[in-house]
Protein backbone atom coordinates (compact mmCIF):
# COMPACT_ATOMS: atom_id res chain seq x y z
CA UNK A 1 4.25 23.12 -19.49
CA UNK A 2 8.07 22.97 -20.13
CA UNK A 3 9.28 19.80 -22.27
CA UNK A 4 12.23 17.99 -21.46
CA UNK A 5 14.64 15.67 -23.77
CA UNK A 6 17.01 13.48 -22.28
CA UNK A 7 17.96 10.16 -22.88
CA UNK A 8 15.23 6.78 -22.02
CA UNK A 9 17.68 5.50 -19.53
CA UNK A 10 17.82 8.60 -17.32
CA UNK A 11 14.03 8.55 -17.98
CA UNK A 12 13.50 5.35 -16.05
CA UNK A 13 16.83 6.25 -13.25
CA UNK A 14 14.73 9.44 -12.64
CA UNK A 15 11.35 8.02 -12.26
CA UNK A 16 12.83 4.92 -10.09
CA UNK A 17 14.16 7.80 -7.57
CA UNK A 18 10.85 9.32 -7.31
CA UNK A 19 8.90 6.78 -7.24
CA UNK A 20 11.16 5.33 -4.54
CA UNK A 21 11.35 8.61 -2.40
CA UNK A 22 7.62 8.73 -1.68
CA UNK A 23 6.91 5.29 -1.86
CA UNK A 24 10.08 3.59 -0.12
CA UNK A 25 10.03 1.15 -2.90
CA UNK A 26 12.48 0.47 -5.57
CA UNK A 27 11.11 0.26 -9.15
CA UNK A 28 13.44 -1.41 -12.03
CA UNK A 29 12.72 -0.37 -15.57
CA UNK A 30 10.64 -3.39 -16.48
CA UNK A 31 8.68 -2.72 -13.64
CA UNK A 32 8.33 0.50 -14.80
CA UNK A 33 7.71 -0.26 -18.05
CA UNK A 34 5.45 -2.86 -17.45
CA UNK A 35 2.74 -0.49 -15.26
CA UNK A 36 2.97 2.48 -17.47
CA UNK A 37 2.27 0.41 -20.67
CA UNK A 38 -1.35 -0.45 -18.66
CA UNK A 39 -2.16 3.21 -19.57
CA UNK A 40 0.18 4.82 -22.44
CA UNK A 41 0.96 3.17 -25.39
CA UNK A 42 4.33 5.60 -26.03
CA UNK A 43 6.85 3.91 -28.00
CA UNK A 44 10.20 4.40 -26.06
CA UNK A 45 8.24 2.75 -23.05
CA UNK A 46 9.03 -0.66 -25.46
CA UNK A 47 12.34 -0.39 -26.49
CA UNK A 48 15.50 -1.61 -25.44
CA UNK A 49 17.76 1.12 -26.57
CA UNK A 50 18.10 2.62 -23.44
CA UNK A 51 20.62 5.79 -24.95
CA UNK A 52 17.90 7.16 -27.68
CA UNK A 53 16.06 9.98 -26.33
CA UNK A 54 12.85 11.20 -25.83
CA UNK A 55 11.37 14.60 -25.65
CA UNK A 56 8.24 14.91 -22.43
CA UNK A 57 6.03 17.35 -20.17
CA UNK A 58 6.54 18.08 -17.26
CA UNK A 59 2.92 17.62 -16.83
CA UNK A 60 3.36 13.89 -18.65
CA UNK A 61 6.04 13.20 -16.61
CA UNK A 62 4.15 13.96 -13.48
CA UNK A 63 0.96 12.32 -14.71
CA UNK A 64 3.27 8.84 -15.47
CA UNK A 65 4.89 8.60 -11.71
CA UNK A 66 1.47 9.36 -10.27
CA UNK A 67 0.32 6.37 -12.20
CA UNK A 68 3.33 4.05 -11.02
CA UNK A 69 2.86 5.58 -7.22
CA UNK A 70 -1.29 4.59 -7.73
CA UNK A 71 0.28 0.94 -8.84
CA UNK A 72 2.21 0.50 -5.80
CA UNK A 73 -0.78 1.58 -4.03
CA UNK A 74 1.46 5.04 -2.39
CA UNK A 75 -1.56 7.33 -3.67
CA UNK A 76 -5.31 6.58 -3.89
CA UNK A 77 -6.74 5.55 -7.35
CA UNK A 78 -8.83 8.84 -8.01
CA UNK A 79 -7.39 12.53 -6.87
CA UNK A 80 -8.57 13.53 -3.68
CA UNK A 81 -9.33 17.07 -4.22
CA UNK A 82 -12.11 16.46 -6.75
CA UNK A 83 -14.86 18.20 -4.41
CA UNK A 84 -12.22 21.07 -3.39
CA UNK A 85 -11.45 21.84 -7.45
CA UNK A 86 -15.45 22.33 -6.79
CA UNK A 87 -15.26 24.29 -4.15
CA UNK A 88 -13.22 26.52 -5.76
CA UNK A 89 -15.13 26.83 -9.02
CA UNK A 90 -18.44 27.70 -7.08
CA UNK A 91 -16.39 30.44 -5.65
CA UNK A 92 -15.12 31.78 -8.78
CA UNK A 93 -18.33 31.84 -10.48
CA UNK A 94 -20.09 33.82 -7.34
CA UNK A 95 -17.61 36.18 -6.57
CA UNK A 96 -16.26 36.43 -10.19
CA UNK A 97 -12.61 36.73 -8.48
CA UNK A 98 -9.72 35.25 -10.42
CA UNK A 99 -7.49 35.59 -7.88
CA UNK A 100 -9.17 32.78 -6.80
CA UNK A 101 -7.24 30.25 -9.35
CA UNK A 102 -4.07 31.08 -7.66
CA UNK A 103 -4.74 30.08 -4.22
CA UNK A 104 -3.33 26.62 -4.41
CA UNK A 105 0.13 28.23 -5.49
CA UNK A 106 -0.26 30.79 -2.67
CA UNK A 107 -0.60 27.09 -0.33
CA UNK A 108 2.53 25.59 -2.18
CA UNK A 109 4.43 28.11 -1.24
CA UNK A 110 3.25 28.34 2.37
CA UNK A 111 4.63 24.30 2.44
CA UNK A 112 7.55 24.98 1.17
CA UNK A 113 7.84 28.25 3.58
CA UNK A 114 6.82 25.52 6.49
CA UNK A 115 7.69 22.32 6.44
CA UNK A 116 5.84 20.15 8.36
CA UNK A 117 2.89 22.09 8.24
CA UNK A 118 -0.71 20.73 9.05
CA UNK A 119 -3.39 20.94 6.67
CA UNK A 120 -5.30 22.85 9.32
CA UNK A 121 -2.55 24.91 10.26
CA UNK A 122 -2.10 25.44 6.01
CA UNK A 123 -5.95 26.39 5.65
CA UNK A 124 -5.42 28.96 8.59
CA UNK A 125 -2.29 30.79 6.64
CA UNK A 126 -4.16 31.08 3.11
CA UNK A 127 -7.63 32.46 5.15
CA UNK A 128 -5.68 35.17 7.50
CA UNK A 129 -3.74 36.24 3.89
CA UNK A 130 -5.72 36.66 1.48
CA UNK A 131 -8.59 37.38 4.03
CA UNK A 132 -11.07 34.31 2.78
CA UNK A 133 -13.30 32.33 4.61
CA UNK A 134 -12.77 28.68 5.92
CA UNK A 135 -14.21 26.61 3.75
CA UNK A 136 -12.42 28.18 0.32
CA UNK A 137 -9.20 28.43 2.21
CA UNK A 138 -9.30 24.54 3.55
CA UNK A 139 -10.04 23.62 -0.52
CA UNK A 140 -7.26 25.77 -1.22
CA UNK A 141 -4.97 23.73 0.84
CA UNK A 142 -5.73 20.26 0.07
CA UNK A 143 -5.19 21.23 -3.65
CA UNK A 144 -1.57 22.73 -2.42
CA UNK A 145 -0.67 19.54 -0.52
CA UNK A 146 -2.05 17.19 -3.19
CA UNK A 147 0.42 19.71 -5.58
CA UNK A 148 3.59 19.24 -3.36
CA UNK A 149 2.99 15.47 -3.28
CA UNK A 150 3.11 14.80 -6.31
CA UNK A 151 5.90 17.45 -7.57
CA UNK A 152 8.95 16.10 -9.23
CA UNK A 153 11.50 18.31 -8.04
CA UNK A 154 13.89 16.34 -6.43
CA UNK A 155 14.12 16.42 -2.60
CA UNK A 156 17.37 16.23 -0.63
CA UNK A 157 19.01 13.45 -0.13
CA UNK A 158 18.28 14.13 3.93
CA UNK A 159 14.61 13.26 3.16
CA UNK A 160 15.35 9.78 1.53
CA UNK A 161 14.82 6.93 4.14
CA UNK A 162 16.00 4.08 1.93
CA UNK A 163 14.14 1.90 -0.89
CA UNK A 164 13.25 -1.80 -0.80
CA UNK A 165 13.46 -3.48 -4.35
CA UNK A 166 9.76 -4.65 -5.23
CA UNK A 167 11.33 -7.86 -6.16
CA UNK A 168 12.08 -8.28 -2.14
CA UNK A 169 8.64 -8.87 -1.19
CA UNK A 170 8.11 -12.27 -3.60
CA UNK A 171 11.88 -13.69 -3.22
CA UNK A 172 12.77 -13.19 0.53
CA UNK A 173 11.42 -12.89 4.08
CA UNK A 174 11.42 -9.04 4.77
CA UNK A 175 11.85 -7.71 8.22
CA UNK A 176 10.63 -4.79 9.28
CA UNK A 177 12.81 -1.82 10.72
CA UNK A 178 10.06 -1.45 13.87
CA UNK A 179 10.24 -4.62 15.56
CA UNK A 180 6.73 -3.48 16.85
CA UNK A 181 5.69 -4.20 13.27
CA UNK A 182 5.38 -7.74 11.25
CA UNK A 183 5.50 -5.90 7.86
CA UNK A 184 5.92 -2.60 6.34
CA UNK A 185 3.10 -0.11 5.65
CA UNK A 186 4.41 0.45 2.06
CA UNK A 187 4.29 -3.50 1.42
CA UNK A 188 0.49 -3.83 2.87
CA UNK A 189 -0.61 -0.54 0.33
CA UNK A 190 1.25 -2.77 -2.56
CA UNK A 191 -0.97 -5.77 -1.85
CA UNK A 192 -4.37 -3.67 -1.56
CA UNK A 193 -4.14 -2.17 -4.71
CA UNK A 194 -2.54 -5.47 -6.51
CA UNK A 195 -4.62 -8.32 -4.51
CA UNK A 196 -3.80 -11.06 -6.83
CA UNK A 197 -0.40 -10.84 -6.53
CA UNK A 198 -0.59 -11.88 -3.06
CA UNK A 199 -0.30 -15.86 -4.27
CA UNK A 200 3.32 -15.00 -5.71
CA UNK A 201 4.63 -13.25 -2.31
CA UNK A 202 7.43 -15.35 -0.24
CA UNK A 203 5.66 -17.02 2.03
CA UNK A 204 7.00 -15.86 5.03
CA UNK A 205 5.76 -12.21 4.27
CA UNK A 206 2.67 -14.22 4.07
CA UNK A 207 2.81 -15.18 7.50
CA UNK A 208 3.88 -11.77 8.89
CA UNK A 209 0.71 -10.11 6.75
CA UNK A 210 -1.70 -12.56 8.52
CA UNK A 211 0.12 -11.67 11.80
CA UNK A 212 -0.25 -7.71 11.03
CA UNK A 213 -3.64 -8.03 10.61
CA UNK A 214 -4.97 -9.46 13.59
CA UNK A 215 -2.25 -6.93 15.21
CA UNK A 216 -4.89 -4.08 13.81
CA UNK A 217 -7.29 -6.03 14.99
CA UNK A 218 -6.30 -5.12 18.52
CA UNK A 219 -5.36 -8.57 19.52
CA UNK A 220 -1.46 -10.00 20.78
CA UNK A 221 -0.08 -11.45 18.28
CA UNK A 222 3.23 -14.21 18.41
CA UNK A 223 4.54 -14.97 15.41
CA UNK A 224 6.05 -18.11 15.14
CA UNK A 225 10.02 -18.92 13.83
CA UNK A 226 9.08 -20.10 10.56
CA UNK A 227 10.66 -23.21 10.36
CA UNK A 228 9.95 -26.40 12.94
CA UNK A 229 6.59 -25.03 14.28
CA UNK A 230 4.54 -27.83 14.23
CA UNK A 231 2.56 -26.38 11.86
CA UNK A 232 1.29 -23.55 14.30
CA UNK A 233 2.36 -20.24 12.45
CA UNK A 234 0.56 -17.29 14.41
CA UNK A 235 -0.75 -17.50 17.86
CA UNK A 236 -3.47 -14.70 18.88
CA UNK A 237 -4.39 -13.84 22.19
CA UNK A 238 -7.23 -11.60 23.42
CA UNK A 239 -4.42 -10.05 26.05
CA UNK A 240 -0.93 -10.57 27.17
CA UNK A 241 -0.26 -13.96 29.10
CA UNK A 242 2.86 -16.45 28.99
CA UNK A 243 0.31 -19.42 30.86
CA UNK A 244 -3.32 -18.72 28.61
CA UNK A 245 -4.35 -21.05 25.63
CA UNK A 246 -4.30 -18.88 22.50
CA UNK A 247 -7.52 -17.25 21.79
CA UNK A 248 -6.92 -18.07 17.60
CA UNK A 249 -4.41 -20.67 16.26
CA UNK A 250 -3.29 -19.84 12.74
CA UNK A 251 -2.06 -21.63 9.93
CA UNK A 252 -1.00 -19.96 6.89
CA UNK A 253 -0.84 -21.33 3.39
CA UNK A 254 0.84 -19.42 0.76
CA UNK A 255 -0.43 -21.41 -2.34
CA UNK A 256 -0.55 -20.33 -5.66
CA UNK A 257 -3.81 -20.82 -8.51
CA UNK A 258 -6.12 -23.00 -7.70
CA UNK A 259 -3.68 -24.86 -5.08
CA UNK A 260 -6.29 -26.42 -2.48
CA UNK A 261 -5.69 -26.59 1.25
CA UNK A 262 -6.19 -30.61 1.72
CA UNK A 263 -8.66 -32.53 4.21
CA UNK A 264 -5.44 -33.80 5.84
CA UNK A 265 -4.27 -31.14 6.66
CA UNK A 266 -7.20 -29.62 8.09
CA UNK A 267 -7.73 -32.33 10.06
CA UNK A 268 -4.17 -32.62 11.29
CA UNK A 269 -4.49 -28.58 12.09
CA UNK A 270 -7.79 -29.63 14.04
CA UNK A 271 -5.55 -31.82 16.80
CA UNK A 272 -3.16 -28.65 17.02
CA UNK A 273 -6.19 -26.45 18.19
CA UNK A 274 -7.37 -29.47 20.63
CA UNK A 275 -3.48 -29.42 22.07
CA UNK A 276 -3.47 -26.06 22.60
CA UNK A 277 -6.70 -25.18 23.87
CA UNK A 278 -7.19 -22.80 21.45
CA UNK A 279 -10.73 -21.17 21.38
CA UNK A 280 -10.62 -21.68 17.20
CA UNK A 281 -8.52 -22.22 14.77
CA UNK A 282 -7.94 -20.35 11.28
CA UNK A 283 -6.63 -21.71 8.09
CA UNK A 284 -5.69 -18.36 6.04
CA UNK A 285 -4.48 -19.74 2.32
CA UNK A 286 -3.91 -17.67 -1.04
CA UNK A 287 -5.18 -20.10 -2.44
CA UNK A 288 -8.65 -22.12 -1.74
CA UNK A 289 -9.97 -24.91 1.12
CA UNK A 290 -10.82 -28.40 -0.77
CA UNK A 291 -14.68 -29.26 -0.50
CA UNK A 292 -14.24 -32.08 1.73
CA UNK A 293 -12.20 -29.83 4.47
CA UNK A 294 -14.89 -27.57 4.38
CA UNK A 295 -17.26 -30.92 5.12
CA UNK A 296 -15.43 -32.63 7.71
CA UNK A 297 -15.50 -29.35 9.43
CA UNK A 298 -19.37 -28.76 9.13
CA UNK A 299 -20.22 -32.59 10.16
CA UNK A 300 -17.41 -32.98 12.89
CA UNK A 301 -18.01 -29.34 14.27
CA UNK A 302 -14.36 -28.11 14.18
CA UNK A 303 -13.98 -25.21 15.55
CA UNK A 304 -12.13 -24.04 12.66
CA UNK A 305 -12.29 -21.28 10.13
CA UNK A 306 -10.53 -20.63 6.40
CA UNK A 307 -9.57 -17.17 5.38
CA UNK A 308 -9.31 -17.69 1.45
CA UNK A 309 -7.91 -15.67 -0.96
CA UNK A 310 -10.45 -13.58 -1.51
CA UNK A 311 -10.99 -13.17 2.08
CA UNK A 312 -6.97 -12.03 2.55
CA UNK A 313 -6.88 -9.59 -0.34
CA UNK A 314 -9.78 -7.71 1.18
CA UNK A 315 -7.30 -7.89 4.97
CA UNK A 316 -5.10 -5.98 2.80
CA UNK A 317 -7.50 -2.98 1.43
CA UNK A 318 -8.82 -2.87 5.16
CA UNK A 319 -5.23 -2.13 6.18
CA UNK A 320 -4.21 0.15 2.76
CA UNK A 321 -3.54 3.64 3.77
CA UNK A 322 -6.17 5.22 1.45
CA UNK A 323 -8.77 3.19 2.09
C-alpha cells in the first residue's frame, strides 16, 4: 500500500468529508480525535499543531475512517464478509486456482461499471464472466461491495446529500427532512452503537426517538408540540382516528445519571391517562423510576409502564441499521 504525507490538518478535513459522505454526519477534529485514540495510540492524533505533517497508508487511512464510521454506528462492528473471505479460501484450496484472489476486484469494477447495481444482479455478472458457480460468485460480490464502501476515493460532489454536525443532536431539536419521519436513520444508528450517550441528547430528539419507535412498531403516532402539553408528549393509537382515546399515553424524561423520575410525577401522569382514556400509560426516562413510583403503581394498579434507560438504549439497537 501507497503512503501518503500531508499535513495533520488536511488529515482530519479529509477524514471529516468521508466520514460525512457515507454517514451524513459531520465529524470535528476532537471528535475525531477523540474515537480514534479508543484504538491507536499515534502521536499526531494528540497534538495541536495542526500544520506538522504526517506520513500514512492508504490501508491505515482506510482502517481509521472505518473505525470512526463503526463509532457513529454507519457500519456494523465486525466485517460482514468474514464467511465469504471463507468461501473463497475453500475454493482456492480445492481448485488450486489463483485467479480466484482477484474476483473481488473483478466485482469492484463491475460497481463502478454499474452504479446502482444489486448484489444479486453483481453475483450474476462475476458467475456469467469468469464462468463460476453461484455460491463463489455471490462471496465474490459481497467482498466487492464491502470494498467500494469503504474506499476513500472521493465521490462527486453530486453524491453528497448534506452533513449534520454531531454536536446537533445534544444542543438542538433536529427535524427531519421526511416529515413522515420523527428522526433521522443516521441519528438512531449513532445512539445504538453509543447507548449511553442517549442521557446527554436534547431532549426533544428524545421525544421524537420515543415517537420513532412505536412508529416501527406499526402503531400512529402524534407527537406532541413540545412546549404547553400538559405533560402528554406522544400519543399512540392502534389506527387512525381524530374521536378514539389513545391506545398509549407517553411521557418522556430526558434525565441525566442517576436522575429519578419522582412519585409525583407518576402519579400526576396517572390522572392524564384517566382524562384521556388511554388504555396505559408509559413513562420512557434516560434516566431511572424512583422505588416508590414503581410501588404506588403495583399497590394502586396503575395502568402504567416505565421504559428506563436501559430499556431505551436497547429501542435504539432494535431500530440500528445493522442490527
Amino acid at each position: 500500500m501507497g503512503h501518503v504525507l500531508f499535513p495533520i490538518r488536511d488529515f482530519y478535513d479529509s477524514a471529516s468529508e468521508l466520514v460525512g459522505i457515507k454517514s451524513g454526519i459531520l465529524l470535528n477534529r476532537f471528535d475525531i480525535s477523540k474515537i480514534l485514540l479508543e484504538k491507536y495510540n499515534d502521536d499526531f492524533l494528540k497534538s495541536d499543531n495542526l500544520d506538522s505533517f504526517v506520513r500514512l497508508g492508504s490501508d491505515v487511512i482506510t482502517n481509521m475512517v472505518v473505525q470512526l464510521r463503526r463509532k457513529l454506528g454507519n457500519l456494523p462492528m465486525q466485517s460482514p464478509t468474514q464467511k465469504d473471505y471463507l468461501v473463497m479460501r475453500e475454493y482456492l484450496i480445492k481448485t488450486g486456482d489463483m485467479t480466484i484472489s482477484g474476483l473481488p476486484s473483478v466485482g469492484f469494477h463491475f460497481i463502478h461499471e454499474n452504479p446502482g447495481i444489486t448484489k444479486e444482479e453483481l453475483a450474476e455478472k462475476i458467475k456469467n464472466s469468469e464462468k463460476i458457480d453461484l455460491r463463489l460468485a455471490t462471496a465474490a460480490a459481497n467482498i466487492a461491495l464491502e470494498m467500494e464502501d469503504t474506499d476513500i476515493v472521493m465521490k462527486a460532489p453530486a453524491d453528497w446529500d448534506g452533513f449534520t454536525p454531531l454536536s446537533d443532536i445534544f444542543d438542538t431539536e433536529i427535524k427531519p427532512k421526511d416529515a413522515l419521519d420523527f428522526i433521522e436513520q443516521k441519528f438512531i444508528d449513532y445512539l445504538a452503537v453509543n447507548g449511553h450517550e442517549i442521557e446527554n441528547i436534547h431532549w426533544r430528539n428524545f421525544e421524537r426517538f420515543c415517537a420513532e419507535y412505536f412508529k416501527r412498531q406499526g402503531y400512529v403516532v402524534v407527537l406532541g408540540p413540545g412546549t404547553n402539553d400538559g405533560g402528554i408528549d406522544i400519543r399512540v393509537f392502534k389506527e387512525k382516528s381524530s374521536t378514539s382515546s389513545p391506545f398509549i399515553l407517553i411521557q418522556c424524561k430526558r434525565y441525566k445519571g442517576e436522575h429519578k423520575v419522582t412519585i409525583e410525577t407518576v402519579k400526576a401522569f396517572y390522572s392524564d391517562v384517566l382524562f384521556e382514556g388511554a388504555n396505559e400509560g408509559l413513562i420512557a426516562t434516560t434516566g431511572h423510576i424512583a422505588s416508590g413510583g414503581k410501588k404506588v403503581c403495583q399497590a394502586r394498579k396503575y395502568n402504567i409502564t416505565f421504559a428506563e434507560k436501559h430499556n431505551v438504549s436497547k429501542w435504539a439497537t432494535n431500530m440500528w441499521t445493522h442490527k
